[in-house]
Each structure stands twice: as C-alpha cells, then as structure tokens.
C-alpha atoms as a PDB file:
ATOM      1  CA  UNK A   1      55.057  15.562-138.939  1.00  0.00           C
ATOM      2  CA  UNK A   2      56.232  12.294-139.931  1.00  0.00           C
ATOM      3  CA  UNK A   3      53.776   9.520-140.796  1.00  0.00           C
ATOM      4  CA  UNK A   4      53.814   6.430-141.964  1.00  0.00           C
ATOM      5  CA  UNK A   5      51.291   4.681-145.139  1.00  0.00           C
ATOM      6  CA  UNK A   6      50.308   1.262-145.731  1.00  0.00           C
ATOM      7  CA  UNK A   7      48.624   0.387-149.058  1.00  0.00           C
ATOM      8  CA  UNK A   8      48.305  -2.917-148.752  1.00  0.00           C
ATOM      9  CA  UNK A   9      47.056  -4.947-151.888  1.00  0.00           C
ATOM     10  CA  UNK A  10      46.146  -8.044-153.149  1.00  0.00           C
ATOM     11  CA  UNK A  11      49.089  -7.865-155.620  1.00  0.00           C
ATOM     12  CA  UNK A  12      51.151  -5.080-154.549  1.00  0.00           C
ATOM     13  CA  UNK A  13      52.259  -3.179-150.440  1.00  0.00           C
ATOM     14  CA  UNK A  14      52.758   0.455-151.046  1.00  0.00           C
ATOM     15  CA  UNK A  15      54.530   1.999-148.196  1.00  0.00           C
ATOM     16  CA  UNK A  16      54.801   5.679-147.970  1.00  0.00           C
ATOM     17  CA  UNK A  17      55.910   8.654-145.576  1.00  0.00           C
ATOM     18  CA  UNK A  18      53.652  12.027-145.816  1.00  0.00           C
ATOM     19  CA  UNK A  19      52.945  15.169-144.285  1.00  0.00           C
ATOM     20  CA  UNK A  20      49.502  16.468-142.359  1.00  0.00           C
ATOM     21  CA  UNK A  21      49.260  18.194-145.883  1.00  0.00           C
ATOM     22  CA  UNK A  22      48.529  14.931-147.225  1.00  0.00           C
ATOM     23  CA  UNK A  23      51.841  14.919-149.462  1.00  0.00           C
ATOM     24  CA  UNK A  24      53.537  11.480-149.841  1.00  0.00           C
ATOM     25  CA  UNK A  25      57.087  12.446-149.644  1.00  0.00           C
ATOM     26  CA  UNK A  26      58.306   8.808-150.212  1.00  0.00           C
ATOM     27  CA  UNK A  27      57.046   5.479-150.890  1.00  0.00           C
ATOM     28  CA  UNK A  28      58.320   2.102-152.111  1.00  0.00           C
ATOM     29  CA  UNK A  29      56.455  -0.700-153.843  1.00  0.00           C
ATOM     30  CA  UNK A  30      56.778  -4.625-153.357  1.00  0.00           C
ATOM     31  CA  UNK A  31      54.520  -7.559-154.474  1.00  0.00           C
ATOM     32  CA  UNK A  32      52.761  -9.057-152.320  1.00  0.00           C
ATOM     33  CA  UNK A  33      53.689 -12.475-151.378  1.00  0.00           C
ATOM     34  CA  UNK A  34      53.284 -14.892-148.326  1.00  0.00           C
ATOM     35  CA  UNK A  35      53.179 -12.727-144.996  1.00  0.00           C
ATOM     36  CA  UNK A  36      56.497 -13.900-143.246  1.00  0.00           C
ATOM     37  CA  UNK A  37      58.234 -12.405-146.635  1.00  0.00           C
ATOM     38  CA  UNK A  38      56.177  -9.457-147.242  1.00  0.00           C
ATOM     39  CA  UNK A  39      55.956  -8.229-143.356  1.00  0.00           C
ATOM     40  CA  UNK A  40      59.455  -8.346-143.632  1.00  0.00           C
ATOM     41  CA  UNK A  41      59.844  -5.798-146.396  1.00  0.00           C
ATOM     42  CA  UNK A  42      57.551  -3.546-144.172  1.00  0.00           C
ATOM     43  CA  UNK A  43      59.394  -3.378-140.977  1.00  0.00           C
ATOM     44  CA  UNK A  44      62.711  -2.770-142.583  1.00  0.00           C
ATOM     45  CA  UNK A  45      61.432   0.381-145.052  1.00  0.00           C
ATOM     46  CA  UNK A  46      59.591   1.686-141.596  1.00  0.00           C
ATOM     47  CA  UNK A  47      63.068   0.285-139.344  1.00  0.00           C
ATOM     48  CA  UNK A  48      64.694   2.753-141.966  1.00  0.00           C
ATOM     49  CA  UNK A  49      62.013   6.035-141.530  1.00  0.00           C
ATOM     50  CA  UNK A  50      61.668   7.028-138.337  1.00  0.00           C
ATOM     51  CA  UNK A  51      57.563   7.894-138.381  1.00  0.00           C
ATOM     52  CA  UNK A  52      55.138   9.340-135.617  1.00  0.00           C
ATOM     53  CA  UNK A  53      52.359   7.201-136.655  1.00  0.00           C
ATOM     54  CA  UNK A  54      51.252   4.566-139.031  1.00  0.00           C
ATOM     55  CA  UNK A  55      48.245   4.071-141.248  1.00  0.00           C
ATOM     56  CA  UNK A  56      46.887   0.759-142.463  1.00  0.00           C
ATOM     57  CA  UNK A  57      44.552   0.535-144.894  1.00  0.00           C
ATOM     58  CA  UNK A  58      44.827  -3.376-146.189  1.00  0.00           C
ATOM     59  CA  UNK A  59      42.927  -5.878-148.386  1.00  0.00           C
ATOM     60  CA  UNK A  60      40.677  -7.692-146.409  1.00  0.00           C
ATOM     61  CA  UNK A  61      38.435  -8.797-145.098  1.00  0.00           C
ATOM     62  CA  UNK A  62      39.539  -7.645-141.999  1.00  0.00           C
ATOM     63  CA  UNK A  63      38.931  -7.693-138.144  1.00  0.00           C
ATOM     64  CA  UNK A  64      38.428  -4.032-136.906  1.00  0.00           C
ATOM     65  CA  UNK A  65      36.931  -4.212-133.790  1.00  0.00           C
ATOM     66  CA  UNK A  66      38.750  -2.857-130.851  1.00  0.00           C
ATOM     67  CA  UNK A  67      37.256  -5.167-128.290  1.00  0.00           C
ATOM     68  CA  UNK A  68      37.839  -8.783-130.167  1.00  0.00           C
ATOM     69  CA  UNK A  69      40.926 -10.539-129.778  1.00  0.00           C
ATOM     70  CA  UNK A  70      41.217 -10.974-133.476  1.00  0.00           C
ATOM     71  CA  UNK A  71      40.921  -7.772-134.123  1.00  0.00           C
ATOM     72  CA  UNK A  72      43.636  -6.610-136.563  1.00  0.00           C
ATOM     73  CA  UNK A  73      43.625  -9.540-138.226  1.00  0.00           C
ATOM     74  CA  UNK A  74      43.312 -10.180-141.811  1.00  0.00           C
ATOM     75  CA  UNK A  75      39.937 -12.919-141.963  1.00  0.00           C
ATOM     76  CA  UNK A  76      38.661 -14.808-144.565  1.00  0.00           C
ATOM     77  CA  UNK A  77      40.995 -13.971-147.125  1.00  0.00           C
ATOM     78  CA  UNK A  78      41.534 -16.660-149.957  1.00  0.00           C
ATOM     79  CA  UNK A  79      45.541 -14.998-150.615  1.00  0.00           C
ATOM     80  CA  UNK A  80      47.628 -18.088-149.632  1.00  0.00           C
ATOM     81  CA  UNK A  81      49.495 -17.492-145.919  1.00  0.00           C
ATOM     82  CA  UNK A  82      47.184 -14.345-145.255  1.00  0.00           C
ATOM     83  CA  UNK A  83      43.853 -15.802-143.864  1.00  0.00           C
ATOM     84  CA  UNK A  84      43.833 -15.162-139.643  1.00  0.00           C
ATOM     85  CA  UNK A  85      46.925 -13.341-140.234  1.00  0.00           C
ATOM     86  CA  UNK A  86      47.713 -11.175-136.927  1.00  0.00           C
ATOM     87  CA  UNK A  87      48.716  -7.848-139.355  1.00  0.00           C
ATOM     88  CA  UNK A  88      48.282  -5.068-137.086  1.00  0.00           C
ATOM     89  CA  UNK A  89      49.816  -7.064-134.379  1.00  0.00           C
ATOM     90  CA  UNK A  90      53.098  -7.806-136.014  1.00  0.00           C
ATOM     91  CA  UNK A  91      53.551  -4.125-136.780  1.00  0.00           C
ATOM     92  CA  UNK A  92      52.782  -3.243-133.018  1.00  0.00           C
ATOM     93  CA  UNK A  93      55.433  -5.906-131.870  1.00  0.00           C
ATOM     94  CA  UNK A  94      57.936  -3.756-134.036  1.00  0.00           C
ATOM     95  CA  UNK A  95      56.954  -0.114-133.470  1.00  0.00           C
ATOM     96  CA  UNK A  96      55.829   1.828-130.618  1.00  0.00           C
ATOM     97  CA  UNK A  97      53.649   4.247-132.558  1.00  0.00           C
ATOM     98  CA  UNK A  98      50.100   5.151-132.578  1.00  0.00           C
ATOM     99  CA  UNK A  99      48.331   2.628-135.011  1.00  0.00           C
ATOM    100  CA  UNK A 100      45.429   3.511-137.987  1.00  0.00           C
ATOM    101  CA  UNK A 101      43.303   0.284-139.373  1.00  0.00           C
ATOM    102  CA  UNK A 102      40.830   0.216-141.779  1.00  0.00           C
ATOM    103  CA  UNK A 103      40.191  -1.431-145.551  1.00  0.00           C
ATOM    104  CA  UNK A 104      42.037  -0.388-148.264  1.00  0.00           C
ATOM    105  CA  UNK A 105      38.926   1.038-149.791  1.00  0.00           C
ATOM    106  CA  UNK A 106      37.951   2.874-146.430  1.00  0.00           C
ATOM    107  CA  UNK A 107      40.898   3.949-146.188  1.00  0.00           C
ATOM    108  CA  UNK A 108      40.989   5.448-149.887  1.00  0.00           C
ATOM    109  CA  UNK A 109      37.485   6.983-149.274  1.00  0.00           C
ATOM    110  CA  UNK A 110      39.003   8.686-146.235  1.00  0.00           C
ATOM    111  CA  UNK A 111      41.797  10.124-148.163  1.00  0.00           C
ATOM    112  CA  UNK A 112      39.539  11.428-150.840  1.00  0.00           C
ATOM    113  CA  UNK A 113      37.218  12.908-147.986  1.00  0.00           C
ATOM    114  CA  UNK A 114      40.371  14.797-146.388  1.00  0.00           C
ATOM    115  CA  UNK A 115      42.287  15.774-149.438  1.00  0.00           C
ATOM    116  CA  UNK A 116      40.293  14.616-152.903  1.00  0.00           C
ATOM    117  CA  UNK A 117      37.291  14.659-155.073  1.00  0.00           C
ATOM    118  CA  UNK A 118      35.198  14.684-151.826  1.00  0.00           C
ATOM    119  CA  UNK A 119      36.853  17.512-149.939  1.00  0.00           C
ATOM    120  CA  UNK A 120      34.574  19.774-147.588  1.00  0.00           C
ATOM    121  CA  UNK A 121      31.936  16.847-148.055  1.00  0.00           C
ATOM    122  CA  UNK A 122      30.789  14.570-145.519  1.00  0.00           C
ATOM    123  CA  UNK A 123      30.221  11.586-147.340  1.00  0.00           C
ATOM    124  CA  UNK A 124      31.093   9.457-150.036  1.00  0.00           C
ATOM    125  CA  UNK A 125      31.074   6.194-151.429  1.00  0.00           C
ATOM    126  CA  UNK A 126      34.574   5.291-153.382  1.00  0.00           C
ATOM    127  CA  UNK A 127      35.051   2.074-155.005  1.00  0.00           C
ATOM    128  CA  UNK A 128      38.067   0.436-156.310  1.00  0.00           C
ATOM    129  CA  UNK A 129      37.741  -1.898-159.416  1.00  0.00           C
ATOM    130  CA  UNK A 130      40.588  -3.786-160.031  1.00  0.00           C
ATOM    131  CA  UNK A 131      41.819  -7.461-159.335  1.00  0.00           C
ATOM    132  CA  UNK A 132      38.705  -7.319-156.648  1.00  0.00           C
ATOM    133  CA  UNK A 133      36.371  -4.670-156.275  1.00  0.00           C
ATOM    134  CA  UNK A 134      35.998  -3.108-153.034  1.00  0.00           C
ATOM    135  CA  UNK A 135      33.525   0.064-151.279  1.00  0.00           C
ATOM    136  CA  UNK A 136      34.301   2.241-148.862  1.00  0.00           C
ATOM    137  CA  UNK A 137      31.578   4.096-147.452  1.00  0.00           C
ATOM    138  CA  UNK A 138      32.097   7.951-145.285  1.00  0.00           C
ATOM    139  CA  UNK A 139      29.120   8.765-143.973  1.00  0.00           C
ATOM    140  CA  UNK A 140      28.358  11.872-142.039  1.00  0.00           C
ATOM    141  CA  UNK A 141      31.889  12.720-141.045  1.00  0.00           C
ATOM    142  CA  UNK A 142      32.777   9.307-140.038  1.00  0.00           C
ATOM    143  CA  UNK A 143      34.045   5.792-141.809  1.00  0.00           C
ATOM    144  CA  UNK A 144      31.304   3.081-141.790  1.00  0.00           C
ATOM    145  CA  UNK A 145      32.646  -0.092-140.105  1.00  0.00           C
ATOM    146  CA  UNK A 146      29.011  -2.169-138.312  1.00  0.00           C
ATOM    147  CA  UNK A 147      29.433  -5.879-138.309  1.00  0.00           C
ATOM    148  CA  UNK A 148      32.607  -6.102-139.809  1.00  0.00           C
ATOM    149  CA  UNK A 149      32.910  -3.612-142.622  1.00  0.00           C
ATOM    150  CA  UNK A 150      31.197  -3.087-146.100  1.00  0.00           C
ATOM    151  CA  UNK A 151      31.765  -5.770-148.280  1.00  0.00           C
ATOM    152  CA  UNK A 152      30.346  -4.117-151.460  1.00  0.00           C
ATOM    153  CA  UNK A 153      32.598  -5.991-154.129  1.00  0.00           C
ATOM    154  CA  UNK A 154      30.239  -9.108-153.103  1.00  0.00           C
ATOM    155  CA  UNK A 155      27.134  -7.933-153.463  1.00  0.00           C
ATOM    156  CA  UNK A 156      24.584 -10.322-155.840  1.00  0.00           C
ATOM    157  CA  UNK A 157      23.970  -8.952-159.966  1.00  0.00           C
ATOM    158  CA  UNK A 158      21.270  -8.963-162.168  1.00  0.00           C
ATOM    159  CA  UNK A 159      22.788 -10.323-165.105  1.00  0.00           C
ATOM    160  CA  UNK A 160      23.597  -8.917-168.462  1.00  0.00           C
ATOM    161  CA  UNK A 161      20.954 -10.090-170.989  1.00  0.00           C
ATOM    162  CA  UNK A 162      24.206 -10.857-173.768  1.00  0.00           C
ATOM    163  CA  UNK A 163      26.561 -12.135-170.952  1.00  0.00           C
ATOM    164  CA  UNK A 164      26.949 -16.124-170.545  1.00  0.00           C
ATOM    165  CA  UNK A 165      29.905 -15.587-168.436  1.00  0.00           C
ATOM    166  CA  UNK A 166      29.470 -17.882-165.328  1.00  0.00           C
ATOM    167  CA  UNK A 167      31.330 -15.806-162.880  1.00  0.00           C
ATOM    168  CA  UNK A 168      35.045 -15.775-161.558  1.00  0.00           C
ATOM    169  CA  UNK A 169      34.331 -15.110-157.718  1.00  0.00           C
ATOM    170  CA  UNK A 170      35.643 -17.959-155.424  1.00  0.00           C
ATOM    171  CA  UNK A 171      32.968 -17.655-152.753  1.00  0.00           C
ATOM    172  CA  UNK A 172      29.726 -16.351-154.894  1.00  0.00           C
ATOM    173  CA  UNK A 173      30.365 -16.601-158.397  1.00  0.00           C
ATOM    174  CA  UNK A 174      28.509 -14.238-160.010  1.00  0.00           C
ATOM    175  CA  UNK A 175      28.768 -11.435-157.740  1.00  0.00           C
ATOM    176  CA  UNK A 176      29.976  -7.957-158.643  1.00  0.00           C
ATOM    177  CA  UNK A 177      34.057  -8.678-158.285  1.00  0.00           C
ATOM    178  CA  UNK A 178      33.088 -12.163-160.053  1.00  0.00           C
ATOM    179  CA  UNK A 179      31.456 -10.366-163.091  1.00  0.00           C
ATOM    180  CA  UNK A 180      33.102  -7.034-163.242  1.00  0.00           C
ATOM    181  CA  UNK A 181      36.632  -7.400-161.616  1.00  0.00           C
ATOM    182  CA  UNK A 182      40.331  -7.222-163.906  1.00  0.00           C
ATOM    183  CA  UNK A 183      40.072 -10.892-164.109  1.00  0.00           C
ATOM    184  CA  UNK A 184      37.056 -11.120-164.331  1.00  0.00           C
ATOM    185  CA  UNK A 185      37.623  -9.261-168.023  1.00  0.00           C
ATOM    186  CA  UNK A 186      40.524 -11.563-168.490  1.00  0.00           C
ATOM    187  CA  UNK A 187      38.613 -14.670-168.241  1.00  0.00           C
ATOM    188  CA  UNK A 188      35.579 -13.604-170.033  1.00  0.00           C
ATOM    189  CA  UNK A 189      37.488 -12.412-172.765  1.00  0.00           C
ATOM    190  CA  UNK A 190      40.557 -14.152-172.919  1.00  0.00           C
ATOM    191  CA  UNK A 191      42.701 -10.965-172.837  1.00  0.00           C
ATOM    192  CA  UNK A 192      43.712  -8.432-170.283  1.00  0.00           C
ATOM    193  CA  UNK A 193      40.945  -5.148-170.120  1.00  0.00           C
ATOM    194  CA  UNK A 194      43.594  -2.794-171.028  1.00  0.00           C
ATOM    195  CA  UNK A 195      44.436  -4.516-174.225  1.00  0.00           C
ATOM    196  CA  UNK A 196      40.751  -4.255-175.186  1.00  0.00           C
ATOM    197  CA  UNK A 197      39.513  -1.246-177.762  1.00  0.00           C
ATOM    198  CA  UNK A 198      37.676   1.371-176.497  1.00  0.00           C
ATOM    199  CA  UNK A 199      34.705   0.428-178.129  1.00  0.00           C
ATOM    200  CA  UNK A 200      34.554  -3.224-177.239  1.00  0.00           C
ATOM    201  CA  UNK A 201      31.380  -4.575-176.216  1.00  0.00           C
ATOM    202  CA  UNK A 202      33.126  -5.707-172.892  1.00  0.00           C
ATOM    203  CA  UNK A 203      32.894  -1.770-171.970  1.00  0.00           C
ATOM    204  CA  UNK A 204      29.014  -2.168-172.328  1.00  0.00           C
ATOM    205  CA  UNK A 205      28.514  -4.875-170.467  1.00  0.00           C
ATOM    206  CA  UNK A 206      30.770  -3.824-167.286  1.00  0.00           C
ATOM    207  CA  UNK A 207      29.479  -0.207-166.821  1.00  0.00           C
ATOM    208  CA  UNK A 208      26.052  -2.361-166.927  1.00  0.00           C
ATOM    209  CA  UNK A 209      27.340  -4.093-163.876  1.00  0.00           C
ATOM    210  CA  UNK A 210      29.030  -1.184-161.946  1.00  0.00           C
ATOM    211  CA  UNK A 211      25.979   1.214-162.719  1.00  0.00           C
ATOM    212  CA  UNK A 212      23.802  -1.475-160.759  1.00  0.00           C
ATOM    213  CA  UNK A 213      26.136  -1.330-157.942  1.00  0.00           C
ATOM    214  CA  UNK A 214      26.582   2.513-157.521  1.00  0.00           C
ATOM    215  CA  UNK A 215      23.050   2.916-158.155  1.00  0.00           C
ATOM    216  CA  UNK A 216      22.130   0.722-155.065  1.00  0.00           C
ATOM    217  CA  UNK A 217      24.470   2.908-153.406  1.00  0.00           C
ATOM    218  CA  UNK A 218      22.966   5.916-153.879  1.00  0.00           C
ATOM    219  CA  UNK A 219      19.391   4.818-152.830  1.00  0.00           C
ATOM    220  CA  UNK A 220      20.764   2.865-149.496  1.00  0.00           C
ATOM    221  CA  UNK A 221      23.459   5.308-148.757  1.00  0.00           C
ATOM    222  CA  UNK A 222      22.710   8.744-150.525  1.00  0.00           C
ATOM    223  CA  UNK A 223      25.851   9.775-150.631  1.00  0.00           C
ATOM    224  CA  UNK A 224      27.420  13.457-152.073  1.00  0.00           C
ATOM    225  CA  UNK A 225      29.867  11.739-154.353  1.00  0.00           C
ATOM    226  CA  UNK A 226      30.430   8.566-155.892  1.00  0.00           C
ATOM    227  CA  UNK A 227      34.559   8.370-156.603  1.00  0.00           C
ATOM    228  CA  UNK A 228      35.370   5.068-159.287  1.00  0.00           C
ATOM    229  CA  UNK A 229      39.062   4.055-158.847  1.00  0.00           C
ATOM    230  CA  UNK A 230      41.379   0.883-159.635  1.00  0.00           C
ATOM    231  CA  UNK A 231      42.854  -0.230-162.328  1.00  0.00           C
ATOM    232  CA  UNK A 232      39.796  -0.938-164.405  1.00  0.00           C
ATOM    233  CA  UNK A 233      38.661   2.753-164.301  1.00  0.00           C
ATOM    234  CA  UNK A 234      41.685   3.648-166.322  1.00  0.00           C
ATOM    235  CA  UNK A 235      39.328   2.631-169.058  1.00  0.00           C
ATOM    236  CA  UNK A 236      37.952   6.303-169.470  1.00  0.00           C
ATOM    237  CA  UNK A 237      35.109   5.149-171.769  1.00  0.00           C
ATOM    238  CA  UNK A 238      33.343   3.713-168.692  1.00  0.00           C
ATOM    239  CA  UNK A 239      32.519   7.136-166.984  1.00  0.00           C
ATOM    240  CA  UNK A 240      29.744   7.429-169.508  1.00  0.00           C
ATOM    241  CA  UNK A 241      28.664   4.420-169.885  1.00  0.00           C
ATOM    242  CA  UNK A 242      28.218   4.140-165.950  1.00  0.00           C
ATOM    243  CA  UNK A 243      26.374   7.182-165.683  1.00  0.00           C
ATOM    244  CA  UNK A 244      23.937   6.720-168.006  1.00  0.00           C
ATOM    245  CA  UNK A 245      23.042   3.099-166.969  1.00  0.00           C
ATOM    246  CA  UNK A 246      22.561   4.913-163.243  1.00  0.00           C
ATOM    247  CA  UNK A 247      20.387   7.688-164.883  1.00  0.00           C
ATOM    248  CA  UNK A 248      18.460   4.707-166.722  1.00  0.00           C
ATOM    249  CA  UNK A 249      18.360   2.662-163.513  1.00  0.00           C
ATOM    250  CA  UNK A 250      17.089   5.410-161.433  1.00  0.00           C
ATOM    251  CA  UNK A 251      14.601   6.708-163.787  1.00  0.00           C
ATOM    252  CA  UNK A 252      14.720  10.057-161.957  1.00  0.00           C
ATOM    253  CA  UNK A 253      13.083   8.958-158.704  1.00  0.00           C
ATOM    254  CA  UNK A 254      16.168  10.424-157.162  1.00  0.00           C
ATOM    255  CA  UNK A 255      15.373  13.948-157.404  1.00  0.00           C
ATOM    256  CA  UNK A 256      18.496  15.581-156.895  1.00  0.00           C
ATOM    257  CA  UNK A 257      20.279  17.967-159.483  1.00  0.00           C
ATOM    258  CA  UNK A 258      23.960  16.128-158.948  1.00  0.00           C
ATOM    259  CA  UNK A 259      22.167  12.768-160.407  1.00  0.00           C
ATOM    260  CA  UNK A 260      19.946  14.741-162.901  1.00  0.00           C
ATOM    261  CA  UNK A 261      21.538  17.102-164.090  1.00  0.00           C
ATOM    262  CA  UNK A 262      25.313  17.182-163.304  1.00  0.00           C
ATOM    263  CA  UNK A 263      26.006  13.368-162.703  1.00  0.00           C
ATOM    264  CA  UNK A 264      29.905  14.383-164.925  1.00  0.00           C
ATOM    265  CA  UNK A 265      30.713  15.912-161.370  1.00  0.00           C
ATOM    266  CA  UNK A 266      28.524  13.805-159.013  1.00  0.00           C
ATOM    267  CA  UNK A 267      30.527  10.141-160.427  1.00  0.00           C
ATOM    268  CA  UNK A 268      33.948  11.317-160.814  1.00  0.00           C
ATOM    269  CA  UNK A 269      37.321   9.652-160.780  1.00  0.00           C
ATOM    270  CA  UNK A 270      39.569   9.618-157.624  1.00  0.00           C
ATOM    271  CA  UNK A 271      40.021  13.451-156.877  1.00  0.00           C
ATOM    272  CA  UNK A 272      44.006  12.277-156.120  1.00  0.00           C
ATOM    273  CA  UNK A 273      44.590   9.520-158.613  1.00  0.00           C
ATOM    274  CA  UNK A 274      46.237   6.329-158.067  1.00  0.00           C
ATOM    275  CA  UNK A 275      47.552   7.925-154.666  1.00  0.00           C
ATOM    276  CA  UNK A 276      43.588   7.856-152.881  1.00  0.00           C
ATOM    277  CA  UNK A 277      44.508   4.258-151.169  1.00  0.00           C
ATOM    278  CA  UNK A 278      48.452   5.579-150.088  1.00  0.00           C
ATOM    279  CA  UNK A 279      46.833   9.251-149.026  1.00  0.00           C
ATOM    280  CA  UNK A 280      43.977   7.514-146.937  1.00  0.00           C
ATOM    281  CA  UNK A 281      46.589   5.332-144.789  1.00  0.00           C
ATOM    282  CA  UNK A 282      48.085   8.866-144.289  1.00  0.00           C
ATOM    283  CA  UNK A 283      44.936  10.195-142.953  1.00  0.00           C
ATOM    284  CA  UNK A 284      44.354   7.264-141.366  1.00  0.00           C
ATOM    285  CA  UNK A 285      47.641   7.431-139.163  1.00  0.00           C
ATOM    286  CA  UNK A 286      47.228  11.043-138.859  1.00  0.00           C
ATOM    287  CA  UNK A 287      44.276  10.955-136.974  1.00  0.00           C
ATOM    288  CA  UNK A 288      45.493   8.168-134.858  1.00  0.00           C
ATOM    289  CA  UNK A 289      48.343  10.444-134.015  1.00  0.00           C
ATOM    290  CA  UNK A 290      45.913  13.162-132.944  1.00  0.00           C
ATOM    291  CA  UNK A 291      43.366  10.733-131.009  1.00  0.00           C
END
C-alpha cells in the first residue's frame, strides 16, 4: 500500500508516503504560508506520488463533522489566509482518494496508539507543546471528536506564585498555550527555550504549568498513557519536573501503580519521536482506505 500523510503545522506542512507498517518512506517539508501558496506545494508533491489514500491531521481548529457543510474546514484560526479555509475540500477537488481528517494532535495520538508509546493500549492522551499546545485524546479504541474537538492547549491556569508573566494567548491570555507555549518562553524570557540552561528557573515554572494540565487529564479522562511531544519537550529536564508536580498535584488520590509508582513509564515521550504527527496522518488515511 501506498498512502499519503499530511502534517500540517502552524509553521511547517510535512507531507509523507508510508506503508500499513507505519513506515514513512518519503516526506518533504515546506513552511507554511498563506493557503493559495501552501495548497499548492501539496497537490504537486501528491500530483507527483501516486497514493491510495490520504491522511490529514492539521492545525486547527477544525470542522470535523460529516454532516455540516463546513466541515473540513479550518475555523477560527488566527494564521493569516487560513480562517474558514475549505482544506479538505481543495484536496478532494484534486484527488479521487479516500480522505482521513482529524487535528494534528489527534492525529499524533492515533499514530502513537497504532504504532508508538501507546501500542496494544486503548487510550491515551498525547500533547504537543510547541508554538501552540495542543491534546489529543484516544479513548476506548476510538479518537474523541464531541462538539468540535478537544481544545486542551486553551484550557484556564492557576498561576505560578513567582510568574508575573501576563500571558501570550490571542484569545485567553493566560491559558495553557499563553503561559507554557515556545513563545510563550520567548516572550517571558526574552530568548528562545532551547537557548535556555537546563537548570533555568523557566524549567520550574513550565513543568508547573503542564503538570496542572496532564493532571486534569488524568482525573477527567483516566487515560493508560500520557505521551509529551513538540518542540518544547526536547527540553529533557521537564520529564521530571512534570511528574513530580502531577504526583504533588494528585496527592495519591489516584490509586493506580502507573501514577504511584512507575509514573517514568506512565508520562513518557512520543513512543515514535518527531514522526507521531506524520505516522498518525498515515493511520489516519489507512483506515479511511479500509472503511
């Protein structure tokens, strides 16, 4: 089999062909700028490799309900050119394939389900932590969509008790992506997170604000693994940090040996690296293929 991938970012499109194995046999890279120019560089790489199927999994948010005539759109997106943008139905207009559309961070949890850190489990919660922060929830076998789909980057904070940073999120402020987010860093600290020491305080203060988020997680969701991706999570240092402001936050209420006793292998980095968003849209199109 031949299928087609769709990582589509904020910053970057990946586009990839793979195998039902889950192995991305090739893939291309191009930033991501207004649609007309972007969609553009899409159709030709797919005009070029002749696929079965493709898989979307896109920034959002996004419309993904079958039965609205929006639906495949890209929403209420603040990227310039991109807001009630008909995505899927460009790509239809161009190929006469079968058609996978989800989130980018669905679509990364789905990959990790099939072929990552989540395997022969059936659910998870992965979140990406990057320019935005994003969740994708599995749940029982099955991606969680409702209303419109989880919008986790966005949920509200407590605040850090040393942290007079007003917030960098265009729509709430001080929400999660607007405290915690690559930028986010930047602005606070007036320098990119990567070129940040290992043990500066700014490592303190955002495992403070993702262990509040994955902790909510795991007492609405319960989930069997808790996978931390994006660019952020490169920072190593924060896997410890994180889990020990969960353990503090929880308090053991949660009485469950992978939270109190092996929480190393319970919140874990993406089982397939920097390939869980690229993998997902594979899985994504694959299973459109076999529905």
């Amino acid at each position: 089999m031949r299928i087609g991938a769709i990582e589509a970012g904020g910053t970057k499109f990946v586009c990839g062909i793979g195998n039902e194995e889950g192995t991305i046999e090739h893939r291309v890279s191009f930033p991501t700028e207004r649609p007309e120019t972007t969609m553009k560089n899409v159709i030709a790489y797919f005009k070029d490799n002749q696929v079965e199927a493709i898989g979307i999994g896109t920034f959002g948010p996004i419309n993904i309900d079958p039965a609205s005539p929006q639906y495949g759109y890209v929403t209420t997106t603040p990227k310039p050119g991109w807001a009630m943008y008909p995505f899927l139905g460009t790509l239809k207009e161009a190929f006469d394939v079968p058609f996978g559309w989800d989130t980018d961070v669905n679509a990364a949890a789905f990959g990790e389900a099939t072929w990552g850190a989540a395997k022969g489990l059936d659910s998870c919660v992965y979140y990406t932590i990057g320019t935005g922060i994003g969740v994708g929830v599995y749940a029982e076998g099955s991606l969680v969509h409702g209303l419109v789909h989880p919008e986790g980057g966005h949920i509200l904070t407590r605040r850090h008790p040393q942290d007079t940073f007003q917030g960098n999120c265009p729509y709430h402020g001080d929400c999660l992506e607007g405290m915690a987010a690559g930028p986010a860093l930047e602005k606070r600290w007036n320098v990119k997170g990567s070129e940040l020491s290992p043990d500066h305080p700014a490592w303190e203060i955002e495992a403070f604000y993702i262990g509040q988020s994955v902790t909510a997680s795991i007492l609405m969701l319960s989930p069997k693994k808790i996978i931390l991706g994006g660019g952020v999570m490169h920072q190593e240092q924060l896997f410890p940090l994180i889990r020990a402001e969960v353990q503090n936050n929880l308090k053991g209420y949660v009485s469950a040996d992978e939270v109190l006793k092996d929480i190393d292998s319970y919140i874990v980095p993406p089982g397939l690296g920097d390939n869980a968003g690229l993998c997902g849209s594979l899985a994504l199109g694959l299973n459109a293929l076999r529905e």
